[in-house]
PDB file of N, CA and C in Angstrom:
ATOM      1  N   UNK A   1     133.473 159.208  68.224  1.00  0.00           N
ATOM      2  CA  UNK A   1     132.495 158.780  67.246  1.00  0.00           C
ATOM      3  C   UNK A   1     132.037 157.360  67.611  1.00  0.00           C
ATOM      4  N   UNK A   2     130.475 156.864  67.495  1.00  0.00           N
ATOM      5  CA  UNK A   2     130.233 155.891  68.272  1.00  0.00           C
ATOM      6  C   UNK A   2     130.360 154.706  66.545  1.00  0.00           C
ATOM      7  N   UNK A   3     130.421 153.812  66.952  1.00  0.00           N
ATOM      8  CA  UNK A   3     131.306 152.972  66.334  1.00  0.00           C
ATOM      9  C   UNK A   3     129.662 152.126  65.714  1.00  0.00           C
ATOM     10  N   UNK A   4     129.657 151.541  64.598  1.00  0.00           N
ATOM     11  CA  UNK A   4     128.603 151.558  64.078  1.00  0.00           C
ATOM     12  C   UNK A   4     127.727 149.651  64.331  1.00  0.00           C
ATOM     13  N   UNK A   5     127.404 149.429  64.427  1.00  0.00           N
ATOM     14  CA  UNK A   5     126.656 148.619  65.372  1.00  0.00           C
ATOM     15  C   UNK A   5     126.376 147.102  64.641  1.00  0.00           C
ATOM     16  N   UNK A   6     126.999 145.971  65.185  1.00  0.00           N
ATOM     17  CA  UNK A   6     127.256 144.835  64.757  1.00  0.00           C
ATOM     18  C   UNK A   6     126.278 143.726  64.591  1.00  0.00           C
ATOM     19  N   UNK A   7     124.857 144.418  64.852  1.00  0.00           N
ATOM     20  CA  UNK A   7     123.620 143.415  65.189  1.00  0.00           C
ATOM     21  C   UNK A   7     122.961 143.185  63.713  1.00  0.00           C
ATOM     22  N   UNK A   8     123.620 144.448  62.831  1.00  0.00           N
ATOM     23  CA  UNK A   8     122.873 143.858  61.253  1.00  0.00           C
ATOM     24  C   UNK A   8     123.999 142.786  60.667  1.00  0.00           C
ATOM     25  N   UNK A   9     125.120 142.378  61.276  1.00  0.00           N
ATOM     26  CA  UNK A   9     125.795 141.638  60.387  1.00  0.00           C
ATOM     27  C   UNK A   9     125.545 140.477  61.510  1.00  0.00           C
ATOM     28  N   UNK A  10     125.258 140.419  62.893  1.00  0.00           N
ATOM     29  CA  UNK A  10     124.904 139.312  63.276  1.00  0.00           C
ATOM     30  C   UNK A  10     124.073 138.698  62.519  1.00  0.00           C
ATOM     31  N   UNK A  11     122.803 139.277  62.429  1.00  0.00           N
ATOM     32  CA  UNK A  11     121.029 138.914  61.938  1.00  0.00           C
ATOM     33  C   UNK A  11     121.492 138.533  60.466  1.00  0.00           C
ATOM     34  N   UNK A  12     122.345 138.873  59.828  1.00  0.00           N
ATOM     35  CA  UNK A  12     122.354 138.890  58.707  1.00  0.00           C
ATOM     36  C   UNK A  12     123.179 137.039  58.469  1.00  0.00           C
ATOM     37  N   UNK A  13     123.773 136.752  59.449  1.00  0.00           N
ATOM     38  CA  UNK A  13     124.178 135.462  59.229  1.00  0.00           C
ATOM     39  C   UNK A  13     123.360 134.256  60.215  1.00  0.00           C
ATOM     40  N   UNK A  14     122.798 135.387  61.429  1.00  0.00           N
ATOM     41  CA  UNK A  14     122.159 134.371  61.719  1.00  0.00           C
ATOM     42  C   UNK A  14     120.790 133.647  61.679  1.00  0.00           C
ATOM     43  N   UNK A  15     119.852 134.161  61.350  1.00  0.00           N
ATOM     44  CA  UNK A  15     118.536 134.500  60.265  1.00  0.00           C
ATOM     45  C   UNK A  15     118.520 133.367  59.501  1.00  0.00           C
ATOM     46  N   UNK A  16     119.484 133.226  58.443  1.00  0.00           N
ATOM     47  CA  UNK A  16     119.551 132.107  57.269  1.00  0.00           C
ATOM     48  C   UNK A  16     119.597 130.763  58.637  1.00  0.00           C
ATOM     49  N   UNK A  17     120.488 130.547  59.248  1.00  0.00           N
ATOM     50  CA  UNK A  17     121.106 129.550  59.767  1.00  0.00           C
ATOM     51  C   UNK A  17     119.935 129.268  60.678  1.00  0.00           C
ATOM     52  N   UNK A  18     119.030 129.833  61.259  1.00  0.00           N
ATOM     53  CA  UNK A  18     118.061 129.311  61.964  1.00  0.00           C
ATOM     54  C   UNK A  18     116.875 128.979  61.347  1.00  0.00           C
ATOM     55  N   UNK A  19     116.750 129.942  60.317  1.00  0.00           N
ATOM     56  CA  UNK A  19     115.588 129.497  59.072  1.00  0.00           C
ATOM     57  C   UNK A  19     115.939 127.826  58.401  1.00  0.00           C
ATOM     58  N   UNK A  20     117.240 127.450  58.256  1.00  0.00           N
ATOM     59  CA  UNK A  20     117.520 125.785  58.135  1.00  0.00           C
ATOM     60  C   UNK A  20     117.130 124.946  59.222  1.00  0.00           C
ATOM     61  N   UNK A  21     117.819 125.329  60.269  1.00  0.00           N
ATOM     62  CA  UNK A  21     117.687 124.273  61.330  1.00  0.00           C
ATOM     63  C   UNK A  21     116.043 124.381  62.094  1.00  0.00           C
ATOM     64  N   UNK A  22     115.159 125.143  61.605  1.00  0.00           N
ATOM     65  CA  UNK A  22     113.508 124.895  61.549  1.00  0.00           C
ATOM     66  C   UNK A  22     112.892 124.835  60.681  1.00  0.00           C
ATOM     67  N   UNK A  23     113.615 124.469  59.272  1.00  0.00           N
ATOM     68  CA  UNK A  23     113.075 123.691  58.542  1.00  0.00           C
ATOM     69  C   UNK A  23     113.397 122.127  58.445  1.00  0.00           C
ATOM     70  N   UNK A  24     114.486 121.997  58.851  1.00  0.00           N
ATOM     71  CA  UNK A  24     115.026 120.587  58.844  1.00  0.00           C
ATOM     72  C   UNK A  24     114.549 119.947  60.443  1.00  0.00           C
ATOM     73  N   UNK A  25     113.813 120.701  61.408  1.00  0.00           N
ATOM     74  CA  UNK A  25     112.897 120.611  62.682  1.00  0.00           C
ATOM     75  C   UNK A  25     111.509 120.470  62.454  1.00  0.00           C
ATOM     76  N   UNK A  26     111.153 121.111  60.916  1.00  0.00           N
ATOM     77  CA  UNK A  26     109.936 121.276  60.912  1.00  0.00           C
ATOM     78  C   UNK A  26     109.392 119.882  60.137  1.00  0.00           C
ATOM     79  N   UNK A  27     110.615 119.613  58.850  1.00  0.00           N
ATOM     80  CA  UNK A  27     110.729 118.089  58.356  1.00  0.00           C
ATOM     81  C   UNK A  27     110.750 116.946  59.113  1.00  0.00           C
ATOM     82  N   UNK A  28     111.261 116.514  60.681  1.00  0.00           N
ATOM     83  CA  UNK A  28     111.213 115.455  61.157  1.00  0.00           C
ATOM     84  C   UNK A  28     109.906 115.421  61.843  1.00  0.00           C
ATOM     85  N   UNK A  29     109.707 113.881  61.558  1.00  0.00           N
ATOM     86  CA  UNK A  29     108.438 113.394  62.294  1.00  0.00           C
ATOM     87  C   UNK A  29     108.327 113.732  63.712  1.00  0.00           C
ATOM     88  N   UNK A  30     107.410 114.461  64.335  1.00  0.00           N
ATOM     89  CA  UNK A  30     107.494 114.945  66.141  1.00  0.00           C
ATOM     90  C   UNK A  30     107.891 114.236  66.834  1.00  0.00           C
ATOM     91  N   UNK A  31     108.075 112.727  66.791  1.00  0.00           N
ATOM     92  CA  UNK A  31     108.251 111.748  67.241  1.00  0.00           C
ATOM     93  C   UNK A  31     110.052 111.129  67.266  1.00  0.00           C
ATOM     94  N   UNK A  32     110.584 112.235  66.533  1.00  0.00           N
ATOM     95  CA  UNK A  32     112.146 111.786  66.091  1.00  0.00           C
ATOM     96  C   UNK A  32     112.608 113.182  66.649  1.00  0.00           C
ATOM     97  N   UNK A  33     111.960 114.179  66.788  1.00  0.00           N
ATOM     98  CA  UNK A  33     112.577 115.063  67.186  1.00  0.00           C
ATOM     99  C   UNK A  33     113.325 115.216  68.411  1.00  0.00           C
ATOM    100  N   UNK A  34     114.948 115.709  67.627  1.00  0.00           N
ATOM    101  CA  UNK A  34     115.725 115.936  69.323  1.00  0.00           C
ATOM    102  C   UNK A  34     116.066 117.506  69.096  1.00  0.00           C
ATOM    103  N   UNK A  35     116.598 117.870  70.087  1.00  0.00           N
ATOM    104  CA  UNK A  35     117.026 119.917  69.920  1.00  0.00           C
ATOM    105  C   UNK A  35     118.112 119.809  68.898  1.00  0.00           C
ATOM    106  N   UNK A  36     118.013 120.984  68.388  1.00  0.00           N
ATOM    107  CA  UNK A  36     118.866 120.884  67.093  1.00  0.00           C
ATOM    108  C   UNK A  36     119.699 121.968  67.448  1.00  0.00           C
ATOM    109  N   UNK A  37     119.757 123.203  68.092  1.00  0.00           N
ATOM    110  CA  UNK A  37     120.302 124.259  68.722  1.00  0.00           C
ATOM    111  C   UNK A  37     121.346 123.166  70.041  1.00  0.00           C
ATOM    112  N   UNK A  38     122.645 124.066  69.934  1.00  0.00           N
ATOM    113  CA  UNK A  38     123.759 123.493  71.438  1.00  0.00           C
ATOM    114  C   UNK A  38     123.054 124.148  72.876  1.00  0.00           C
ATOM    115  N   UNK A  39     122.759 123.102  73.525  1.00  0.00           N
ATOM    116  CA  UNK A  39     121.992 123.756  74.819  1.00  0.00           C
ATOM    117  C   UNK A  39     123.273 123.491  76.023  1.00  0.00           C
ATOM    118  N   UNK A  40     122.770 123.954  76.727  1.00  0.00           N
ATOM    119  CA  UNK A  40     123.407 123.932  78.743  1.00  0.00           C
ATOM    120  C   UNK A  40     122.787 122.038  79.253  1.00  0.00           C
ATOM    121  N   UNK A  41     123.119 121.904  80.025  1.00  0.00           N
ATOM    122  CA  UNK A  41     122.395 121.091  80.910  1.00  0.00           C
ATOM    123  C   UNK A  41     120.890 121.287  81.178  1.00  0.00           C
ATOM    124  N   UNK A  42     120.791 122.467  81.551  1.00  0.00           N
ATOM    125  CA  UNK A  42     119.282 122.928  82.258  1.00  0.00           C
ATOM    126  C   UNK A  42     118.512 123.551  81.371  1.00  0.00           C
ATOM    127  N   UNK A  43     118.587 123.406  79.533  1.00  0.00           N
ATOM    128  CA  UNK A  43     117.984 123.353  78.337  1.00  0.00           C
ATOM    129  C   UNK A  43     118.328 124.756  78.212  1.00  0.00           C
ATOM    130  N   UNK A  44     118.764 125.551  78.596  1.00  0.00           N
ATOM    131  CA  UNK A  44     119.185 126.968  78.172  1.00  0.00           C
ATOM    132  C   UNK A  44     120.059 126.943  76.629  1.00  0.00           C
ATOM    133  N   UNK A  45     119.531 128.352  75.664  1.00  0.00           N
ATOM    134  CA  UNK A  45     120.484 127.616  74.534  1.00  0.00           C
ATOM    135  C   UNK A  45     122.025 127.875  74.853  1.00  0.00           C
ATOM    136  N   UNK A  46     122.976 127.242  74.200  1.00  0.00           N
ATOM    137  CA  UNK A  46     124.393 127.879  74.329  1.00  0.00           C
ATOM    138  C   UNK A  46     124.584 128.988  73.292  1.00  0.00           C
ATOM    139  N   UNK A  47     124.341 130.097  73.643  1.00  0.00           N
ATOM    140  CA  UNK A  47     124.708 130.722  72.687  1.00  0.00           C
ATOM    141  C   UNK A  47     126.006 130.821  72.452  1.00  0.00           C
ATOM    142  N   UNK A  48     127.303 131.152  73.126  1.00  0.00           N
ATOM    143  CA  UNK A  48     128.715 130.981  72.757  1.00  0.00           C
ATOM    144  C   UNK A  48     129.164 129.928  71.671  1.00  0.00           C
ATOM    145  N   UNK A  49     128.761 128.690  72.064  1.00  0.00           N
ATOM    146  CA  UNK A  49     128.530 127.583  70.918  1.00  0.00           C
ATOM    147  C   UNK A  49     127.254 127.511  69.913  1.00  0.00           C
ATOM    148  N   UNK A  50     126.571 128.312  69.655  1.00  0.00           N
ATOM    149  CA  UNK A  50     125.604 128.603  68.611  1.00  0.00           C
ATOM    150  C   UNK A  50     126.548 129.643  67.745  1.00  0.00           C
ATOM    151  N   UNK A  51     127.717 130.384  68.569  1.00  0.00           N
ATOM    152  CA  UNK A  51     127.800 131.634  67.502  1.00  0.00           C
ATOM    153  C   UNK A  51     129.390 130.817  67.454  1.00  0.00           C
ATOM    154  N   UNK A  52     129.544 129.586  67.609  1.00  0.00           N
ATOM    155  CA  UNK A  52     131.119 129.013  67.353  1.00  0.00           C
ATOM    156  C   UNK A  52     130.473 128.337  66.064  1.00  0.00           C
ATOM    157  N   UNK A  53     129.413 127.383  66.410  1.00  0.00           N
ATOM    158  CA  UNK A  53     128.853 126.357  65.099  1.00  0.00           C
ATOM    159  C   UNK A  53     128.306 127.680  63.654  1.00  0.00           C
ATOM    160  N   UNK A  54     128.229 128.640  63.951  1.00  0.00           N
ATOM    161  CA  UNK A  54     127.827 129.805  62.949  1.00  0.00           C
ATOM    162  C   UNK A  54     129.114 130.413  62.233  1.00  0.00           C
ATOM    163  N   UNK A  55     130.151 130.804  63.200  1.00  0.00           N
ATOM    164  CA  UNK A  55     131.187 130.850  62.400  1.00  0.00           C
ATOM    165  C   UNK A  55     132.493 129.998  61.726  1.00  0.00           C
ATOM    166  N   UNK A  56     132.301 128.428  61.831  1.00  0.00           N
ATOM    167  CA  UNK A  56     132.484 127.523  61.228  1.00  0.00           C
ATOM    168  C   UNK A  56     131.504 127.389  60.258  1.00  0.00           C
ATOM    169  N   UNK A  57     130.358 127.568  60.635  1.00  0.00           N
ATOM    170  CA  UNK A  57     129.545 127.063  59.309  1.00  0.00           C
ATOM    171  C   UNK A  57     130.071 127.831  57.777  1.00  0.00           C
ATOM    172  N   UNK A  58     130.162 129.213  58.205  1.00  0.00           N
ATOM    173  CA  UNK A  58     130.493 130.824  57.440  1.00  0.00           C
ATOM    174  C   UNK A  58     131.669 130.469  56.704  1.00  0.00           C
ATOM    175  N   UNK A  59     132.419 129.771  57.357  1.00  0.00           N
ATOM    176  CA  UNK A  59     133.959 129.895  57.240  1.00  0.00           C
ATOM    177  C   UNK A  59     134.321 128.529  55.977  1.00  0.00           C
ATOM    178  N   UNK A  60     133.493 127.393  56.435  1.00  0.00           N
ATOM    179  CA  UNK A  60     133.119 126.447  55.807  1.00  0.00           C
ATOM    180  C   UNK A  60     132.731 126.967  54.054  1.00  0.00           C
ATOM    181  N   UNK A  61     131.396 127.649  53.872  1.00  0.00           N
ATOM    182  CA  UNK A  61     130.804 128.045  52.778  1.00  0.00           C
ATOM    183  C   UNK A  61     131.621 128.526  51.906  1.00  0.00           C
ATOM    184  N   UNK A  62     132.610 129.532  52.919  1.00  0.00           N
ATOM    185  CA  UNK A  62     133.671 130.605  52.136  1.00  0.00           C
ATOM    186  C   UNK A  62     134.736 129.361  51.363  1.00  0.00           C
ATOM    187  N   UNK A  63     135.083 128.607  52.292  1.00  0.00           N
ATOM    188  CA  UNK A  63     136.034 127.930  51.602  1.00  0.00           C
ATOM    189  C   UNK A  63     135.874 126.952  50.218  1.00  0.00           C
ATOM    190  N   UNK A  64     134.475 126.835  50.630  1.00  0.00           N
ATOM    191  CA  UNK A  64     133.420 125.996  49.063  1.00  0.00           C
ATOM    192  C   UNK A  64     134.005 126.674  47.828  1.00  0.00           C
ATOM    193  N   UNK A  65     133.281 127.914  48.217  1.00  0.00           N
ATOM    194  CA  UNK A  65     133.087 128.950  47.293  1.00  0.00           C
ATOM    195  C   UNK A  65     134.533 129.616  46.344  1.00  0.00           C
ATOM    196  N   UNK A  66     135.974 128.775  47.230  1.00  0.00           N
ATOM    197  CA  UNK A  66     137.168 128.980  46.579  1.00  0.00           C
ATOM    198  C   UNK A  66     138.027 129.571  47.098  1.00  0.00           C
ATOM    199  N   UNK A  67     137.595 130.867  48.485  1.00  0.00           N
ATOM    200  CA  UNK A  67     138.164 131.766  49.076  1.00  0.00           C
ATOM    201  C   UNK A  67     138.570 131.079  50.144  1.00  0.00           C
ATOM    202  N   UNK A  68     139.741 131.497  50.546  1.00  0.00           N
ATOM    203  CA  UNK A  68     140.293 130.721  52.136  1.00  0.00           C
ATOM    204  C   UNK A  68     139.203 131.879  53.651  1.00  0.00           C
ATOM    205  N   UNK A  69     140.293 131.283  54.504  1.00  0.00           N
ATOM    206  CA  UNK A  69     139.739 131.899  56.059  1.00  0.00           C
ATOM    207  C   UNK A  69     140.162 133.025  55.940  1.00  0.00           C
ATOM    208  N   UNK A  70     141.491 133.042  55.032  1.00  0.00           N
ATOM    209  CA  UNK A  70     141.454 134.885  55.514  1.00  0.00           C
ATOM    210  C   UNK A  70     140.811 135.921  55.035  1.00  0.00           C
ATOM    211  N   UNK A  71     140.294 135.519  53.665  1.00  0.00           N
ATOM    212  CA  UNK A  71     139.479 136.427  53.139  1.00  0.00           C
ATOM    213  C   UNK A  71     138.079 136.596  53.718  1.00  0.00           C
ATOM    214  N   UNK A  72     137.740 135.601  54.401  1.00  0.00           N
ATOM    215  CA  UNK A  72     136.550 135.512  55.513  1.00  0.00           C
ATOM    216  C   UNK A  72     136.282 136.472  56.417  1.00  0.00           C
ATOM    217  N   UNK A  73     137.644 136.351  57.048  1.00  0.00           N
ATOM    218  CA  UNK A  73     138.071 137.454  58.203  1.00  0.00           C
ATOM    219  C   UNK A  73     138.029 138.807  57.784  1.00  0.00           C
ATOM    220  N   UNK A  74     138.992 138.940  56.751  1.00  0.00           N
ATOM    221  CA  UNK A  74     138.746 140.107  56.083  1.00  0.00           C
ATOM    222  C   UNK A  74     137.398 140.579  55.526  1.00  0.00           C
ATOM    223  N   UNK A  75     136.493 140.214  55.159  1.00  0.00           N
ATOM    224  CA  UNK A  75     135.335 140.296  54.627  1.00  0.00           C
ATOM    225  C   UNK A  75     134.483 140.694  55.657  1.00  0.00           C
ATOM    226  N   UNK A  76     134.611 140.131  57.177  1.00  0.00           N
ATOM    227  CA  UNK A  76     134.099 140.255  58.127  1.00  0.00           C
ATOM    228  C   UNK A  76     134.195 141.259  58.810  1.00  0.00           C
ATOM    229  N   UNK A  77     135.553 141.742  58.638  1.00  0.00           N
ATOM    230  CA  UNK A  77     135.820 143.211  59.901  1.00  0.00           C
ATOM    231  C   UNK A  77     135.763 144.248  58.496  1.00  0.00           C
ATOM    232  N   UNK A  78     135.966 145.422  59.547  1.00  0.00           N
ATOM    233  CA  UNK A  78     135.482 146.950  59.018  1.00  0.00           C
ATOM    234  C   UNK A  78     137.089 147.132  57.922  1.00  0.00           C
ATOM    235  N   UNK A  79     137.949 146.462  57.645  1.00  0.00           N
ATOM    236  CA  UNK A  79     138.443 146.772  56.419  1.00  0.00           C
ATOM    237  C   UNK A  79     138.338 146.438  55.131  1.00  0.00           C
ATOM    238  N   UNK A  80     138.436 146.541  53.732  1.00  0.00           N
ATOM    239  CA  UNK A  80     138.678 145.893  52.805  1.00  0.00           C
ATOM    240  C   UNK A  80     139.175 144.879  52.725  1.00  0.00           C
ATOM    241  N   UNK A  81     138.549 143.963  51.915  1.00  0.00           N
ATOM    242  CA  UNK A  81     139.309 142.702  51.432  1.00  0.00           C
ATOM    243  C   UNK A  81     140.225 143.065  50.334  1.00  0.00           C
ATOM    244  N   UNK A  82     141.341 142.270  49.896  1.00  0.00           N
ATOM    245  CA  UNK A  82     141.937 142.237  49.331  1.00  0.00           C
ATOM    246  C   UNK A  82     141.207 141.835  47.424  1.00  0.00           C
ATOM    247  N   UNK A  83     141.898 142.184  46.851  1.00  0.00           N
ATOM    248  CA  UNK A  83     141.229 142.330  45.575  1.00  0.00           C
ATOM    249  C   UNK A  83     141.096 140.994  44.996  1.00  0.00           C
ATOM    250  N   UNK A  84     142.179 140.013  45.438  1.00  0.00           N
ATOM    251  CA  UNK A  84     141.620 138.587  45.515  1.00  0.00           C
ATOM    252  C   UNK A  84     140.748 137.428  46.466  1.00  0.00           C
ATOM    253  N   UNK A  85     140.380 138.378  46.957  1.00  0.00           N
ATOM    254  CA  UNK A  85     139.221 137.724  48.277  1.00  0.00           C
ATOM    255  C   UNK A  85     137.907 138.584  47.600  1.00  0.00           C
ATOM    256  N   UNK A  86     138.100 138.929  46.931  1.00  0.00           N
ATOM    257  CA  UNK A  86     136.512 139.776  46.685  1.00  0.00           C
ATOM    258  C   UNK A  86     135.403 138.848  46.056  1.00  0.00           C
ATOM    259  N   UNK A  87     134.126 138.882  46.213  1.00  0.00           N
ATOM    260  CA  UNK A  87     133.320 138.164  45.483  1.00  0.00           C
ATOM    261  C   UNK A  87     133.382 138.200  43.784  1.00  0.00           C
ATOM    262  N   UNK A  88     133.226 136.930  43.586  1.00  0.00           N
ATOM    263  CA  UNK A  88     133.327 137.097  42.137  1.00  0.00           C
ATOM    264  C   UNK A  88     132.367 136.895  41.176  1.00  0.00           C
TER     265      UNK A  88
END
């Protein structure tokens, strides 16, 4: 059975997070602007470190919100969270 496909829960966190960082790109004067995305040397983006600063950011919010990392994790993979990690 083919295993069900991880690109709507990518888009789904990463969407918001780029919709900020081009609005807060779109707010600075052209003249102040530096890259706001983690690049390479040779301006390529980093994505490995775009999807490290994304799941700190995630992990960050969760913990605002009252819930630790593990309920994060849990929330994240294909099992249930626990009945005290659930949204409230």
């Amino acid at each position: 059975m083919a295993q069900p496909s991880i690109i709507p829960v990518i888009l789904s966190a990463l969407e918001p997070y780029l919709d900020a960082i081009e609005a807060e790109w779109q707010a600075t004067p052209a003249a102040q602007r530096v890259p706001t995305l983690p690049h390479l040397p040779d301006g390529k983006v980093n994505v490995r470190q775009l999807v490290r600063d994304l799941i700190d950011r995630e992990a960050a919010e969760v913990e605002v919100v009252g819930r630790g990392p593990e309920c994060w994790k849990a929330t994240s993979s294909t099992s249930s969270p626990s009945p005290s990690c659930r949204a409230r």
